[in-house]
C-alpha atoms as a PDB file:
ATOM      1  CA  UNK A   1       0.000   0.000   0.000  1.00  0.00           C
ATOM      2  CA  UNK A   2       1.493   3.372  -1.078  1.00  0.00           C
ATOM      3  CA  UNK A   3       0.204   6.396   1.152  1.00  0.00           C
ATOM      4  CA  UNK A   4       1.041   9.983  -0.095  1.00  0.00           C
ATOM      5  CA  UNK A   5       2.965  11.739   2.580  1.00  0.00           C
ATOM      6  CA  UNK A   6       2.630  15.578   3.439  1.00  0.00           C
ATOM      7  CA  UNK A   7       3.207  18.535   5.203  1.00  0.00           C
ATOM      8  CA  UNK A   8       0.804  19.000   8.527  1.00  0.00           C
ATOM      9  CA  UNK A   9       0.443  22.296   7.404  1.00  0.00           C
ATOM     10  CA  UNK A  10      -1.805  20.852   4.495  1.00  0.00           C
ATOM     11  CA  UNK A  11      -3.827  18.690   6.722  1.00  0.00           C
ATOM     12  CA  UNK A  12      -7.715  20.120   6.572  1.00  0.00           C
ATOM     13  CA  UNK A  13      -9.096  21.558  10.211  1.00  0.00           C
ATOM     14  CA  UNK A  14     -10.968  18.209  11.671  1.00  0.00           C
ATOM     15  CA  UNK A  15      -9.163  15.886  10.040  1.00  0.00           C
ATOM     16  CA  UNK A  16      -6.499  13.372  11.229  1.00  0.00           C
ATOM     17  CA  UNK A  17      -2.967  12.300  10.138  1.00  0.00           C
ATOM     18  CA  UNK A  18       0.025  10.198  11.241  1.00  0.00           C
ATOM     19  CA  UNK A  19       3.723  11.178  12.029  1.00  0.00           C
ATOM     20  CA  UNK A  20       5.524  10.096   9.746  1.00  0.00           C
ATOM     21  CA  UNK A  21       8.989  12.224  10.063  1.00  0.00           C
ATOM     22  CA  UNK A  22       9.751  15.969  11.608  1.00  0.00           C
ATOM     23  CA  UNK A  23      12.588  17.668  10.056  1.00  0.00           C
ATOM     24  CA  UNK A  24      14.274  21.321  10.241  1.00  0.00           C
ATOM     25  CA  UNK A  25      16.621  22.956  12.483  1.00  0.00           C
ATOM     26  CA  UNK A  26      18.128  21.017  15.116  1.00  0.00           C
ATOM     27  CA  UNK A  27      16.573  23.174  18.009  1.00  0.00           C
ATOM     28  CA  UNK A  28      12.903  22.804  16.995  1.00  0.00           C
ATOM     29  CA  UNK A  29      12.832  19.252  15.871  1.00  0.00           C
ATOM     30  CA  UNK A  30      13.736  18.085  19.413  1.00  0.00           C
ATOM     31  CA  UNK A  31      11.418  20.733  20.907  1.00  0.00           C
ATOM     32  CA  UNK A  32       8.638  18.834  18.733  1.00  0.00           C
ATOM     33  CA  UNK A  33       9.694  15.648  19.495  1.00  0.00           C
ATOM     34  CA  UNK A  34       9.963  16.114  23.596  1.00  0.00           C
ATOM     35  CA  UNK A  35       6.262  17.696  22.548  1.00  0.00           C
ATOM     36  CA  UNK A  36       4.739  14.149  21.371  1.00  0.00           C
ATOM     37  CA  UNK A  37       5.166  14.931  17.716  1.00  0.00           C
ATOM     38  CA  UNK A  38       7.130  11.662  17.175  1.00  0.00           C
ATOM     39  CA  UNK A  39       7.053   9.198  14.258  1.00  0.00           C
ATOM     40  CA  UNK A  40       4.014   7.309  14.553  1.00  0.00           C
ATOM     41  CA  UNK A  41       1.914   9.317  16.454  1.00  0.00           C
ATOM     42  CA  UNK A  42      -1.716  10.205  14.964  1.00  0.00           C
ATOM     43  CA  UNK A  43      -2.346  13.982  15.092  1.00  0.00           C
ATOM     44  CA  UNK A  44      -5.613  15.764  14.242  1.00  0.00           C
ATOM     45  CA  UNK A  45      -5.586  19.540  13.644  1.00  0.00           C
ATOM     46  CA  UNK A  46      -8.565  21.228  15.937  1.00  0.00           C
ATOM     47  CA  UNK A  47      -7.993  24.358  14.461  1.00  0.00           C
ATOM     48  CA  UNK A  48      -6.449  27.112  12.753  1.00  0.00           C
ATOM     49  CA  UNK A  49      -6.087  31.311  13.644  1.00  0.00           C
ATOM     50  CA  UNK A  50      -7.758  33.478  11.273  1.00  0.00           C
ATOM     51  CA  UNK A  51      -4.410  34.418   9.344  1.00  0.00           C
ATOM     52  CA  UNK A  52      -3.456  30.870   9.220  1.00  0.00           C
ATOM     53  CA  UNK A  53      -0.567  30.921  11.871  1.00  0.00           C
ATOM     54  CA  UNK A  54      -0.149  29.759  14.366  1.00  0.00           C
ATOM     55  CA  UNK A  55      -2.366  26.030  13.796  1.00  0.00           C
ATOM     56  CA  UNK A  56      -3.411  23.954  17.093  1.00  0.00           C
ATOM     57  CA  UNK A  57      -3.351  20.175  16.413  1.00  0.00           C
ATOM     58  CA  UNK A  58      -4.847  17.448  19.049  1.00  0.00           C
ATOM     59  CA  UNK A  59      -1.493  15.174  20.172  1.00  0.00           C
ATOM     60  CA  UNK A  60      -1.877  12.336  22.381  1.00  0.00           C
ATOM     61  CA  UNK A  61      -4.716  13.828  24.299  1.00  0.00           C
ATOM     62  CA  UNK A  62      -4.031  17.573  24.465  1.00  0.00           C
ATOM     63  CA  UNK A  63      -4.179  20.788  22.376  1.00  0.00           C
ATOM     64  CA  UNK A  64      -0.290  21.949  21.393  1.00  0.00           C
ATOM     65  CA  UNK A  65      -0.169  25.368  19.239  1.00  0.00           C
ATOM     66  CA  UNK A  66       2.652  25.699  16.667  1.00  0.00           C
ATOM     67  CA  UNK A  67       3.633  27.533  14.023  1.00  0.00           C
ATOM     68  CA  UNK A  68       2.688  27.069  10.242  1.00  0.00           C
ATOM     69  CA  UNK A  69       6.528  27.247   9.705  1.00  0.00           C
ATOM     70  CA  UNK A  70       7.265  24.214  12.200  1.00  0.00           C
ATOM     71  CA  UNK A  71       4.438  22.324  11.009  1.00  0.00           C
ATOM     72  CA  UNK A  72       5.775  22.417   7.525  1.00  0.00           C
ATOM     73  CA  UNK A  73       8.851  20.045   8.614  1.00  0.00           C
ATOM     74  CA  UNK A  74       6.224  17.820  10.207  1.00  0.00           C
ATOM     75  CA  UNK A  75       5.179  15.233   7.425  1.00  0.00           C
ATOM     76  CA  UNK A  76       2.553  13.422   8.100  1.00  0.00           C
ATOM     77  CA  UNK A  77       0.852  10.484   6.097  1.00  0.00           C
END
């Protein structure tokens, strides 16, 4: 089974995704991964601010706001 992977920024408000990989620098990836955001982890993205930034996802059973910018590096399947 092939599954298209993509940015969590793309990810529609309500719907649900899995972690697949979280790249960028060095200093945010490990903030995101000490976060939850780890490989494997199914995400669903509550909501979004009017402007589009920052986006609040639903992660192992609590609301975590990040940026549009970080959530790019966050692919998701």
């Amino acid at each position: 089974m092939i599954t298209a992977r993509r940015s969590l920024s793309r990810v529609p408000v309500g719907s649900s995704a899995v972690v697949s990989r979280v790249s960028g620098a060095r200093t945010v990836v490990r903030r995101l991964l000490e976060m939850g955001l780890v490989p494997g982890t199914t995400v669903t993205v509550q909501r979004e601010a009017p402007l589009g930034d920052p986006v609040e996802v639903r992660v192992r059973n609590y609301a975590l706001s990040i940026r549009r910018a970080d959530a790019l590096g966050i692919e998701v399947e």
